[in-house]
C-alpha atoms as a PDB file:
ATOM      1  CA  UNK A   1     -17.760   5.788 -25.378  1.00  0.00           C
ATOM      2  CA  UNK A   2     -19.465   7.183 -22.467  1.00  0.00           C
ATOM      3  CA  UNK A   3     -17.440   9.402 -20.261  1.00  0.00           C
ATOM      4  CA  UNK A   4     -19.059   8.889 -17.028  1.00  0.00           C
ATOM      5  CA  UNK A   5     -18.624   4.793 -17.199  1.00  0.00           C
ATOM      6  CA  UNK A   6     -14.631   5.834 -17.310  1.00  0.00           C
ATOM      7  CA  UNK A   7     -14.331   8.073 -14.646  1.00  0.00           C
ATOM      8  CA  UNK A   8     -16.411   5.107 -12.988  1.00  0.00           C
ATOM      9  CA  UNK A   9     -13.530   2.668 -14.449  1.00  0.00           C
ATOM     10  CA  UNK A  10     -10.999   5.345 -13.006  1.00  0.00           C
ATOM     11  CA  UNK A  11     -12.526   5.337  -9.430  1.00  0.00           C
ATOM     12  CA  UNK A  12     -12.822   1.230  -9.257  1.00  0.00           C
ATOM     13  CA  UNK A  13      -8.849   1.454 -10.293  1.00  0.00           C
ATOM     14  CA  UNK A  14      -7.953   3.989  -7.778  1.00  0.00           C
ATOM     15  CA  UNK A  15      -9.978   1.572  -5.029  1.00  0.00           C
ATOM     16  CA  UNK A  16      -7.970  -1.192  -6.581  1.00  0.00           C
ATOM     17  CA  UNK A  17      -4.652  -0.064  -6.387  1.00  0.00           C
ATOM     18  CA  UNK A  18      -4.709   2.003  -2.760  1.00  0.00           C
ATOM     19  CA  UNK A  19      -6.308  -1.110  -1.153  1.00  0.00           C
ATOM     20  CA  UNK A  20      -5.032  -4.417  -3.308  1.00  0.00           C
ATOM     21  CA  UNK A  21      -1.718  -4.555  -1.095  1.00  0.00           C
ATOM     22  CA  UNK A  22      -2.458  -2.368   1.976  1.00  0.00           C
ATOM     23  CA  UNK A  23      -4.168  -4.862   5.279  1.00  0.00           C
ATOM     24  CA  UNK A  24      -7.546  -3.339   4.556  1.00  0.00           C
ATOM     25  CA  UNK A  25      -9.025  -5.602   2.703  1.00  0.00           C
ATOM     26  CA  UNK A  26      -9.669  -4.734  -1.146  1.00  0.00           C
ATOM     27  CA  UNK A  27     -12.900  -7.147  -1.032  1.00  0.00           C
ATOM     28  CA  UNK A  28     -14.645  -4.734   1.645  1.00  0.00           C
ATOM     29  CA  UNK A  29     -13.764  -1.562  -0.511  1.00  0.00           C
ATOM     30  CA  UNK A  30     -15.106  -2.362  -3.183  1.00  0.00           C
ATOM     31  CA  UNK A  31     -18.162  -3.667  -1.427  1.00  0.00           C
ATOM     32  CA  UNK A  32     -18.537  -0.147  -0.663  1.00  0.00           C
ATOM     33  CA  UNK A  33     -17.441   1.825  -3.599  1.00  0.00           C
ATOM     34  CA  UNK A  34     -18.761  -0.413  -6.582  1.00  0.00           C
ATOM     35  CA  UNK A  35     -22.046  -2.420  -4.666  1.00  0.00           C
ATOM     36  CA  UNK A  36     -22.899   0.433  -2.661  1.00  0.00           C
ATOM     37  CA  UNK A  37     -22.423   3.072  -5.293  1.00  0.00           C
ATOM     38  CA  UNK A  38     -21.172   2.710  -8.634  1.00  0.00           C
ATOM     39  CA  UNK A  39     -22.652  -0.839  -9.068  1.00  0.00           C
ATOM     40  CA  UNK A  40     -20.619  -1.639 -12.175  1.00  0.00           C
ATOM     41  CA  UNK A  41     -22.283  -4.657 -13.068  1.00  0.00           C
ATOM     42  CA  UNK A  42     -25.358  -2.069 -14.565  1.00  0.00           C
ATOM     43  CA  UNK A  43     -23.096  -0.154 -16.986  1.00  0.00           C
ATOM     44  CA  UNK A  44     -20.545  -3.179 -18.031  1.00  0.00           C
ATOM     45  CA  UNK A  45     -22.982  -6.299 -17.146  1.00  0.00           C
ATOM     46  CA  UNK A  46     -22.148  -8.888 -14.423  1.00  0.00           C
ATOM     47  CA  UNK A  47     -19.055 -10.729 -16.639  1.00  0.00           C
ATOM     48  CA  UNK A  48     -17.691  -8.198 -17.968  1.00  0.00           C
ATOM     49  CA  UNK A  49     -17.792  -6.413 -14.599  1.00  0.00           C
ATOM     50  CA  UNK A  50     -16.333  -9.483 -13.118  1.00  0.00           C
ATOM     51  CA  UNK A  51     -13.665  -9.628 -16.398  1.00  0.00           C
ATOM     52  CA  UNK A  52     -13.103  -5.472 -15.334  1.00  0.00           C
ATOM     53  CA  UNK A  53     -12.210  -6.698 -11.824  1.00  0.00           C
ATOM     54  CA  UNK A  54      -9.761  -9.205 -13.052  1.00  0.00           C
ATOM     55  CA  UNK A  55      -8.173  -6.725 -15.821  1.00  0.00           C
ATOM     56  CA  UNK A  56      -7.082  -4.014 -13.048  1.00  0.00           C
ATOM     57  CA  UNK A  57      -6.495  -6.487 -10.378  1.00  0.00           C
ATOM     58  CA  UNK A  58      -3.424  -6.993 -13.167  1.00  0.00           C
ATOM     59  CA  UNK A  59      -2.644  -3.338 -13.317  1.00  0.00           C
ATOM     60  CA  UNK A  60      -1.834  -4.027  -9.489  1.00  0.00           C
ATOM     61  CA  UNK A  61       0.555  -6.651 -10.101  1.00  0.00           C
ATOM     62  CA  UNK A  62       2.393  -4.902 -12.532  1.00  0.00           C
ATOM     63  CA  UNK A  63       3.136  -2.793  -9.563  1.00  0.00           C
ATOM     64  CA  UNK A  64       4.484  -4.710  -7.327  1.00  0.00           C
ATOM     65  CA  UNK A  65       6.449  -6.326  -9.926  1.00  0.00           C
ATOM     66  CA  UNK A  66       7.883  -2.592 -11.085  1.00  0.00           C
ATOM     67  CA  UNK A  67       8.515  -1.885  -7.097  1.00  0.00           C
ATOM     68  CA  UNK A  68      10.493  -5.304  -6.365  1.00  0.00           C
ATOM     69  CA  UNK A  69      11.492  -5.951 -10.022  1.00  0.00           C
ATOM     70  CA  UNK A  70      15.440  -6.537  -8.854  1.00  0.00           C
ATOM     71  CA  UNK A  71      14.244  -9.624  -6.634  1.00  0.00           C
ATOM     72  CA  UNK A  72      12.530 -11.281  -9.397  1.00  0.00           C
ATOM     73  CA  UNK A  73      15.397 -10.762 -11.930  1.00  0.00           C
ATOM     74  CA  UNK A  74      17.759 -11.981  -9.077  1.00  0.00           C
ATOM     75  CA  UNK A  75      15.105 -15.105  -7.737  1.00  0.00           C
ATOM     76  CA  UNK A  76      14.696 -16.040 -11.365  1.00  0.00           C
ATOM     77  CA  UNK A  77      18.401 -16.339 -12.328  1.00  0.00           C
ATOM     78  CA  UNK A  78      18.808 -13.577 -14.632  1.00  0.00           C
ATOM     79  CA  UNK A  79      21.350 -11.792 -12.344  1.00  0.00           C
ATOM     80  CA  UNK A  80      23.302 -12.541  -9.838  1.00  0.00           C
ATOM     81  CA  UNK A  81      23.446 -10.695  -6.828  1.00  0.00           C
ATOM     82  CA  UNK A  82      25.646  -7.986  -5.644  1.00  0.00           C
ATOM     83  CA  UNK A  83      28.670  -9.790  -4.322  1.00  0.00           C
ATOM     84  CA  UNK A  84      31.023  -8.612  -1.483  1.00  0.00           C
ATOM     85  CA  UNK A  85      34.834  -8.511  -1.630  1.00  0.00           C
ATOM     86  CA  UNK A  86      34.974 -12.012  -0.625  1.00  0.00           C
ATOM     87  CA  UNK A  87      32.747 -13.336  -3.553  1.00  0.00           C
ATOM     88  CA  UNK A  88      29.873 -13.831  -1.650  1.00  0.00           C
ATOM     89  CA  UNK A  89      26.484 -12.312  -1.895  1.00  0.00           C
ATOM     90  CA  UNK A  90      26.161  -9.136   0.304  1.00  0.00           C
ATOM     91  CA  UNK A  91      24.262  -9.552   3.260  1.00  0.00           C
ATOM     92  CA  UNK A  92      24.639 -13.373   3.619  1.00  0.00           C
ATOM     93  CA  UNK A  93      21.572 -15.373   2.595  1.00  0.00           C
ATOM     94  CA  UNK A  94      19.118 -13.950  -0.484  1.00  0.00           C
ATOM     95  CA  UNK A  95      15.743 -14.835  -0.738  1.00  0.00           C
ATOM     96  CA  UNK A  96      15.234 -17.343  -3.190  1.00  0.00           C
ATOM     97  CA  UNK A  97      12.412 -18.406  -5.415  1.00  0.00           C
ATOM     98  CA  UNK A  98      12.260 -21.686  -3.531  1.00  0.00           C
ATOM     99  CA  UNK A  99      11.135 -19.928  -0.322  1.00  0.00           C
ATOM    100  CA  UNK A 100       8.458 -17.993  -2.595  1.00  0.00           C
ATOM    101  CA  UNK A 101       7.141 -21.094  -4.059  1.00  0.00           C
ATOM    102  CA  UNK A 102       6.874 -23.078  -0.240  1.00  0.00           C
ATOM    103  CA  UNK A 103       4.948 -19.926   0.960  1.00  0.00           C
ATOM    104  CA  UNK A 104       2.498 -20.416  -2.149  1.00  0.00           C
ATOM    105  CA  UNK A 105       1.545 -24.075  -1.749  1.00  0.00           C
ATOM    106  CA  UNK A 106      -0.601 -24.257   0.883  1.00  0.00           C
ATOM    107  CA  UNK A 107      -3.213 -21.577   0.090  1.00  0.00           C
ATOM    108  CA  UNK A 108      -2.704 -22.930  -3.753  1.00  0.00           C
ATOM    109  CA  UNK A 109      -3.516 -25.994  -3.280  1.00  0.00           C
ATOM    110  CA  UNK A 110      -6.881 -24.994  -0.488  1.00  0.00           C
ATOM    111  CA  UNK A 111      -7.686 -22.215  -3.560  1.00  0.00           C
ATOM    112  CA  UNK A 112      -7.532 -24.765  -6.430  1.00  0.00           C
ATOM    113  CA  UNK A 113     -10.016 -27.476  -4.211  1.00  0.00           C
ATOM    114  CA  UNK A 114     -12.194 -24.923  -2.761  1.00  0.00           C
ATOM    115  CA  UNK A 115     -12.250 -21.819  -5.521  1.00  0.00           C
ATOM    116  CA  UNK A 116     -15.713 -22.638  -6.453  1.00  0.00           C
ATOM    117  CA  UNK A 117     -17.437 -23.539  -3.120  1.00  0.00           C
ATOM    118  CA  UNK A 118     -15.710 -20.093  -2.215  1.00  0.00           C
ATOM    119  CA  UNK A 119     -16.879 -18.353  -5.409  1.00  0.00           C
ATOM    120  CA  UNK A 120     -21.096 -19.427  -4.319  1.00  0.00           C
ATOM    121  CA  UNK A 121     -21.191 -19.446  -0.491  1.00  0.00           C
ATOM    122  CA  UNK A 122     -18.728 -16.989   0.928  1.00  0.00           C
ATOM    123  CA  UNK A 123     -19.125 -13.851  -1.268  1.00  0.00           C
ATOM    124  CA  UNK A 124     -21.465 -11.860   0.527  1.00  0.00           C
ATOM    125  CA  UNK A 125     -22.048  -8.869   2.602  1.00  0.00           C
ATOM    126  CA  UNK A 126     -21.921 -10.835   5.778  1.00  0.00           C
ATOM    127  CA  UNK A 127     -19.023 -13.254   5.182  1.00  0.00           C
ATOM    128  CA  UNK A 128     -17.017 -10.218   4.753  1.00  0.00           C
ATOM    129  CA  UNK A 129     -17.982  -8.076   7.913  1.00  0.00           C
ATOM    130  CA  UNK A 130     -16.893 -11.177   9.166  1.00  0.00           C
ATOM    131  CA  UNK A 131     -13.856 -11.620   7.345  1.00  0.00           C
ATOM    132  CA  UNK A 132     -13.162  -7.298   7.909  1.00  0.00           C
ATOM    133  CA  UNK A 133     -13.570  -8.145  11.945  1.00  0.00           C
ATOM    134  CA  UNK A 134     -11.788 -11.102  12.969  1.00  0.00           C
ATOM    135  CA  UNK A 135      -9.170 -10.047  10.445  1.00  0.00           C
ATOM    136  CA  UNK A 136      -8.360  -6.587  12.668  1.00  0.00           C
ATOM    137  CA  UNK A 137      -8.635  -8.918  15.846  1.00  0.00           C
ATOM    138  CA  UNK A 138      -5.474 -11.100  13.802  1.00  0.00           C
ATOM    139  CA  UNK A 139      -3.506  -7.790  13.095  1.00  0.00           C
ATOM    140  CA  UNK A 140      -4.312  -6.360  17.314  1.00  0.00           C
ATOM    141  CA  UNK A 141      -2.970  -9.374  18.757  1.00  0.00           C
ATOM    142  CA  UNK A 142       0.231  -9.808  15.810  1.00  0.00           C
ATOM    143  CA  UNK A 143       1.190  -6.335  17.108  1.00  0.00           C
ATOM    144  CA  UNK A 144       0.299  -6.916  20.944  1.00  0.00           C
ATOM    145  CA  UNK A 145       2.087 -10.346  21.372  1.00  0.00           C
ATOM    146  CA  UNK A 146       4.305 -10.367  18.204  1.00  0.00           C
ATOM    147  CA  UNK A 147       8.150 -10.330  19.441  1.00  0.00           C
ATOM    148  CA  UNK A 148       9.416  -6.637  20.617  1.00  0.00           C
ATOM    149  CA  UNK A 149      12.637  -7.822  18.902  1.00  0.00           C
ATOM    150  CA  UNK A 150      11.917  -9.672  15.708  1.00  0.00           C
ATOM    151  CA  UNK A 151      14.576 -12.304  14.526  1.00  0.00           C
ATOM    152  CA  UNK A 152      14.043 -11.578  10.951  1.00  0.00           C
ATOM    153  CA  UNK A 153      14.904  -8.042  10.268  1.00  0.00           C
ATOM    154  CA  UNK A 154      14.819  -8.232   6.483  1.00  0.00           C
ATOM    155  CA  UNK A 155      12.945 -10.562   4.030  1.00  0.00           C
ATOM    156  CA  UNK A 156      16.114 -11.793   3.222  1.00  0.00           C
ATOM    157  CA  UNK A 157      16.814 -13.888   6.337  1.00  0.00           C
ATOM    158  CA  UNK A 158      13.689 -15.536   5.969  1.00  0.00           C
ATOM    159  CA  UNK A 159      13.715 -19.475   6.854  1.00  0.00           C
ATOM    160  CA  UNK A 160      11.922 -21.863   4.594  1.00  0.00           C
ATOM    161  CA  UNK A 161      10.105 -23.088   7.524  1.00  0.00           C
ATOM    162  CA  UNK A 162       8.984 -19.865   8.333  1.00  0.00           C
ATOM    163  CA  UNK A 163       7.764 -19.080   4.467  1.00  0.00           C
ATOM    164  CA  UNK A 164       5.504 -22.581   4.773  1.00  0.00           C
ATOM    165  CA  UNK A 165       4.334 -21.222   8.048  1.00  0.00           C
ATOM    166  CA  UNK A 166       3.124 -18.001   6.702  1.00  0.00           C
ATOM    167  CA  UNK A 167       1.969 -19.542   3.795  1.00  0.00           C
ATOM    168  CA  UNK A 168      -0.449 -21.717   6.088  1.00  0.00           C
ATOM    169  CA  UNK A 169      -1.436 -18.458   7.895  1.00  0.00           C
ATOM    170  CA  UNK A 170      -2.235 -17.164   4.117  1.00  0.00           C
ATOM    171  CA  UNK A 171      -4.882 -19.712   3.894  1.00  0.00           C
ATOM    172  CA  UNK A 172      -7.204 -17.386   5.975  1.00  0.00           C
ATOM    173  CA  UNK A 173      -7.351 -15.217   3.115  1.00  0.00           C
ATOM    174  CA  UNK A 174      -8.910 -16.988   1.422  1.00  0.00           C
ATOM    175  CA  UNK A 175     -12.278 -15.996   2.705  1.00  0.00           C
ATOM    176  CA  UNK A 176     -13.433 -12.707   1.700  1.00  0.00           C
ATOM    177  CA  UNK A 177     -12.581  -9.780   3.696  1.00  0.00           C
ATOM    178  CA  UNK A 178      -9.836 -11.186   5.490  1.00  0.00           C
ATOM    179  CA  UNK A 179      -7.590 -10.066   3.501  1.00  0.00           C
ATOM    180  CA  UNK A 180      -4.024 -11.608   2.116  1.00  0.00           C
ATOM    181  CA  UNK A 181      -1.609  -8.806   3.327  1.00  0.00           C
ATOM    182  CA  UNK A 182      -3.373  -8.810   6.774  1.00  0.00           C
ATOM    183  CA  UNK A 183      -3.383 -12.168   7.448  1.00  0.00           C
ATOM    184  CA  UNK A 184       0.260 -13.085   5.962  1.00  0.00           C
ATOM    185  CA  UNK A 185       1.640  -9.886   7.510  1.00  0.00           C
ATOM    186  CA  UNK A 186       0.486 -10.635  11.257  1.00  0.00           C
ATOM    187  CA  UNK A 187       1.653 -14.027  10.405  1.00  0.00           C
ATOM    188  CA  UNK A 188       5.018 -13.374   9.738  1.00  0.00           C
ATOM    189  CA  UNK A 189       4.852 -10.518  13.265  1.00  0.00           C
ATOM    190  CA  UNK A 190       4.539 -13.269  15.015  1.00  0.00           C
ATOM    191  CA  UNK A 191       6.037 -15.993  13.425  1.00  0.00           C
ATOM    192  CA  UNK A 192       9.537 -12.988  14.468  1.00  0.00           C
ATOM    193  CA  UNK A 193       9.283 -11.661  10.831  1.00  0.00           C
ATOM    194  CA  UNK A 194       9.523  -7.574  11.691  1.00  0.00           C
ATOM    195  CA  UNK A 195       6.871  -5.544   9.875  1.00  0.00           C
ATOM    196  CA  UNK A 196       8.673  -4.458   6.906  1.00  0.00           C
ATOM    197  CA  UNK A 197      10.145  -8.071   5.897  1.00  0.00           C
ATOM    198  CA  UNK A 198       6.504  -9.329   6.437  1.00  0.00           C
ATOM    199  CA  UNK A 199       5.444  -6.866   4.371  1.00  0.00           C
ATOM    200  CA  UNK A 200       8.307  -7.369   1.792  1.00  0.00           C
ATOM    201  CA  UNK A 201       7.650 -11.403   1.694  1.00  0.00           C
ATOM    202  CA  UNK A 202       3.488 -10.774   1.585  1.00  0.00           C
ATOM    203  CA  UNK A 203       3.600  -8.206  -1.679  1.00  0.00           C
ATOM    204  CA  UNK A 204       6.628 -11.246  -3.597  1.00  0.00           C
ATOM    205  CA  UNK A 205       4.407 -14.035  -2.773  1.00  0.00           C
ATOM    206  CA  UNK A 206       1.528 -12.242  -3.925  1.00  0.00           C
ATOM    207  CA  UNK A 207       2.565 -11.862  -7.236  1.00  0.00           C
ATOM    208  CA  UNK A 208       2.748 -15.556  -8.702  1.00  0.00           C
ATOM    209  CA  UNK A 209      -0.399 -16.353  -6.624  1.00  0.00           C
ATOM    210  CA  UNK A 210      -2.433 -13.737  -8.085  1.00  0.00           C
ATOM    211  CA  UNK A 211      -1.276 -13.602 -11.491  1.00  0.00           C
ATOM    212  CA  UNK A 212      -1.795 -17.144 -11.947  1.00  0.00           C
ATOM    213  CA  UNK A 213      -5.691 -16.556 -10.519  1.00  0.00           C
ATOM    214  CA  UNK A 214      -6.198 -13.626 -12.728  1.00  0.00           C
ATOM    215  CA  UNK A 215      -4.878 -14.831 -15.706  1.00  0.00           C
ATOM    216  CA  UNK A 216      -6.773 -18.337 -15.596  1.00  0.00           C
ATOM    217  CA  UNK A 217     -10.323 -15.980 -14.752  1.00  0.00           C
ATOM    218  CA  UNK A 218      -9.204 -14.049 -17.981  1.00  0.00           C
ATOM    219  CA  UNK A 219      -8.665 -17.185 -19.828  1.00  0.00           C
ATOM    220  CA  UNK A 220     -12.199 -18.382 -19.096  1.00  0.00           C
ATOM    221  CA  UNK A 221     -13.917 -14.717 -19.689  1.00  0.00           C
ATOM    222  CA  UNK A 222     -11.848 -13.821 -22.845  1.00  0.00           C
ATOM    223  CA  UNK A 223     -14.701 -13.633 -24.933  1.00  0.00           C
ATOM    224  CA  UNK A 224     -16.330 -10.433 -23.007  1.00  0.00           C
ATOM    225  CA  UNK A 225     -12.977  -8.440 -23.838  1.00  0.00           C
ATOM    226  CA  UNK A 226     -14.121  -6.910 -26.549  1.00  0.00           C
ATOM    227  CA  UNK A 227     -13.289  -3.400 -28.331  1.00  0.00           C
ATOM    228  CA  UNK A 228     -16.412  -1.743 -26.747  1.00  0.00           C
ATOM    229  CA  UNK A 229     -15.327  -2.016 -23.682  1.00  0.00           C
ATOM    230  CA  UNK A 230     -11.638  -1.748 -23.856  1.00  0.00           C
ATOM    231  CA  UNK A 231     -11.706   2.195 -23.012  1.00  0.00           C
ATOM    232  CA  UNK A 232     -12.623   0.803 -19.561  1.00  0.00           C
ATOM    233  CA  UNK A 233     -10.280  -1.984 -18.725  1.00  0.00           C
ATOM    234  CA  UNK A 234      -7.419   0.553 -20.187  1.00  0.00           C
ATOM    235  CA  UNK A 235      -8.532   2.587 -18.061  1.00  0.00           C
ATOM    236  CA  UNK A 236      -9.139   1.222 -14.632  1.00  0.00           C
ATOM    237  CA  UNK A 237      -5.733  -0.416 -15.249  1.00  0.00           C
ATOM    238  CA  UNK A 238      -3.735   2.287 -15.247  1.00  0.00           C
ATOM    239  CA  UNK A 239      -5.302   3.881 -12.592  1.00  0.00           C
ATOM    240  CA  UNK A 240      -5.037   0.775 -10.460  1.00  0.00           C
ATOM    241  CA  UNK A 241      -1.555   0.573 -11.249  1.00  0.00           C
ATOM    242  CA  UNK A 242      -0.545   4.328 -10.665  1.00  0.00           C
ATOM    243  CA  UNK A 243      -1.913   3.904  -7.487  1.00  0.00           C
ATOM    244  CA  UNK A 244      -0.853   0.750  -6.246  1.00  0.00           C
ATOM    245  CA  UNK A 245       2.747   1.916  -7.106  1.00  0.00           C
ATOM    246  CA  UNK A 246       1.618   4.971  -4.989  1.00  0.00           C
ATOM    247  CA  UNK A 247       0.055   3.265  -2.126  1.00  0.00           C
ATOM    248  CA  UNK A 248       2.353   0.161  -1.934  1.00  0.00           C
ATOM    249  CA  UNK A 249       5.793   2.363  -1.934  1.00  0.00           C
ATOM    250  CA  UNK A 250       3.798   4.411   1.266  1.00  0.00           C
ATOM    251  CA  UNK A 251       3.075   1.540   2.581  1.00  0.00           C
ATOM    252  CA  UNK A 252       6.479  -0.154   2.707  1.00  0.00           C
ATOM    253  CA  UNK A 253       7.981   3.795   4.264  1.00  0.00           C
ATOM    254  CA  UNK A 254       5.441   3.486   7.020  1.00  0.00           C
ATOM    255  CA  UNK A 255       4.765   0.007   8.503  1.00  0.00           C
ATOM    256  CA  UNK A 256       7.690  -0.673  10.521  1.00  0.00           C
ATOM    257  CA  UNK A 257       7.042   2.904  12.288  1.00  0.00           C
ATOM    258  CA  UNK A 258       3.084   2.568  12.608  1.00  0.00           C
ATOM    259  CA  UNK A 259       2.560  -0.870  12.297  1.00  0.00           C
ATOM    260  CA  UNK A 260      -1.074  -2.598  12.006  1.00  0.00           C
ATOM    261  CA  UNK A 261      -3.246  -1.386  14.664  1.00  0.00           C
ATOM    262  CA  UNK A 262      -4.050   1.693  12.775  1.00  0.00           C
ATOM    263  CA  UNK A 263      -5.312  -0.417   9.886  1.00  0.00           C
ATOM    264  CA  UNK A 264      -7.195  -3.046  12.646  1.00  0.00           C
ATOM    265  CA  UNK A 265      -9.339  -0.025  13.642  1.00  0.00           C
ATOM    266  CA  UNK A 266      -9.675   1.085  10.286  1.00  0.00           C
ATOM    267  CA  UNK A 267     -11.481  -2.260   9.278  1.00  0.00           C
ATOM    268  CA  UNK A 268     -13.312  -2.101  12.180  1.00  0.00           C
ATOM    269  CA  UNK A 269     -15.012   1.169  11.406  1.00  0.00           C
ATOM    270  CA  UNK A 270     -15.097   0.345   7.542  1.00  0.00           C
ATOM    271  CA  UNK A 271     -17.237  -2.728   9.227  1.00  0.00           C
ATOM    272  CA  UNK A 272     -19.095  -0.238  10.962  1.00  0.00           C
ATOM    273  CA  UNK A 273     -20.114   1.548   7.901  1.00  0.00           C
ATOM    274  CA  UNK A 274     -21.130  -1.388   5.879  1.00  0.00           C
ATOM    275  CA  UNK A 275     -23.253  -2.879   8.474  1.00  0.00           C
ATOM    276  CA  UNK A 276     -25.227   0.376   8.812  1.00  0.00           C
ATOM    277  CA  UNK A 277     -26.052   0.860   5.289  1.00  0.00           C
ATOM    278  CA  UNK A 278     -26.990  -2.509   4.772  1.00  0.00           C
ATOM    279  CA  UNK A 279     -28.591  -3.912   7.855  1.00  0.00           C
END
């Protein structure tokens, strides 16, 4: 076991988790950190570097399932809700899985017909500066002409119209750089979702959506997930999922107070730095 290919494993986690959920796009960080500097594919090989990427995208998951894991007991029907004195559930309506599920189908079904065309043409350096650019334009303009008063203070008053609607904005996403949480959270700004239950609905919906991806990629690359390189995969996945517990619960504090402009500039200048280095 060498001990510089885990503290590699550890840094590609880290990247993982404080990016996998935050607007900033995951796909242009680790552009940077893993093509630009720790190329992983020349320690682990190209599939298992690709399996790696799949293994502590799951570590990510896991957090967001730890964070909201009262919502999924309560969407799946293992508990009810809290009721109030009157036998209802508190707070009126409760997000249900239903809503979840209408948010998911329209970048499912554009992901299932287009995963491989997406896979060969649109995985590239430029594709994402692309994706990194007109993504931060989407999150400027969310924030500029987004309501000042948002009808939908928490996740929980969420319409299913307005899950299908920011499951169509999702679709976006779905070229690289864009990325999911920027797209679906400027969606739901101006769609009169406030920050935080945009933020709330993005990370739920993410879960069954990206699970299902990662575990059909890990299906098809089983056979590189062998002993020798399990010291890596254990440990890029926990450090993915340390952080993205870290960065997510941050996250969720913060982005009804700062909002996304800070993280439109952000991508801009990440942008910035990629097109120097490489052009």
């Amino acid at each position: 076991m060498d001990f510089i290919m885990i503290i590699k494993a550890i840094i590609l986690g880290i990247v993982e988790g404080l990016t996998e959920f935050a607007p900033v796009s995951s796909t242009g960080h680790m552009v940077i950190v893993d093509d630009m500097w720790l190329h992983s594919e020349a320690f682990l090989t190209k599939y298992v570097a690709n399996t790696f990427k799949i293994v502590i995208q799951l570590g990510s998951i896991l957090a967001v399932l730890i964070i909201f894991r009262e919502r999924f007991i309560e969407m799946l029907g293992l508990r009810r809700g809290k009721r109030d004195e009157n036998g209802g559930e508190q707070g009126g309506r409760r997000l249900k899985l239903g809503h979840v599920i209408t948010g998911l189908i329209p970048a499912g079904v554009l992901g299932l017909l287009f995963d491989d065309y997406i896979d060969e043409h649109l995985f590239s350096i430029r594709t994402v500066l692309v994706g990194l650019v007109i993504g931060a334009v989407f999150m400027i303009i969310a924030d500029k002409f987004g309501p000042k008063r948002p009808k939908v203070e928490t996740v929980d008053q969420i319409t299913y119209k307005q899950a299908f609607s920011v499951g169509l904005i999702q679709c976006v996403s779905l070229w690289p750089g864009f990325s999911r949480s920027g797209s679906t959270i400027s969606g739901g700004v101006l769609l009169g979702l406030s920050h935080r239950a945009a933020a709330d609905f993005t990370f739920i919906m993410a879960v069954p959506i990206m699970a299902g991806a990662s575990l059909l990629s890990l299906a098809k690359n089983w056979e590189y997930f062998t002993l020798d390189y399990l010291p890596y995969f254990i440990a890029g996945f926990i450090a993915a999922f340390v952080f993205a517990l870290i960065s997510i619960r941050f996250f969720l504090k913060l982005i009804n107070r700062i909002k996304l402009v800070p993280f439109a500039v952000y991508r801009i200048v990440l942008a910035a730095i990629i097109y120097i280095v490489y052009f």
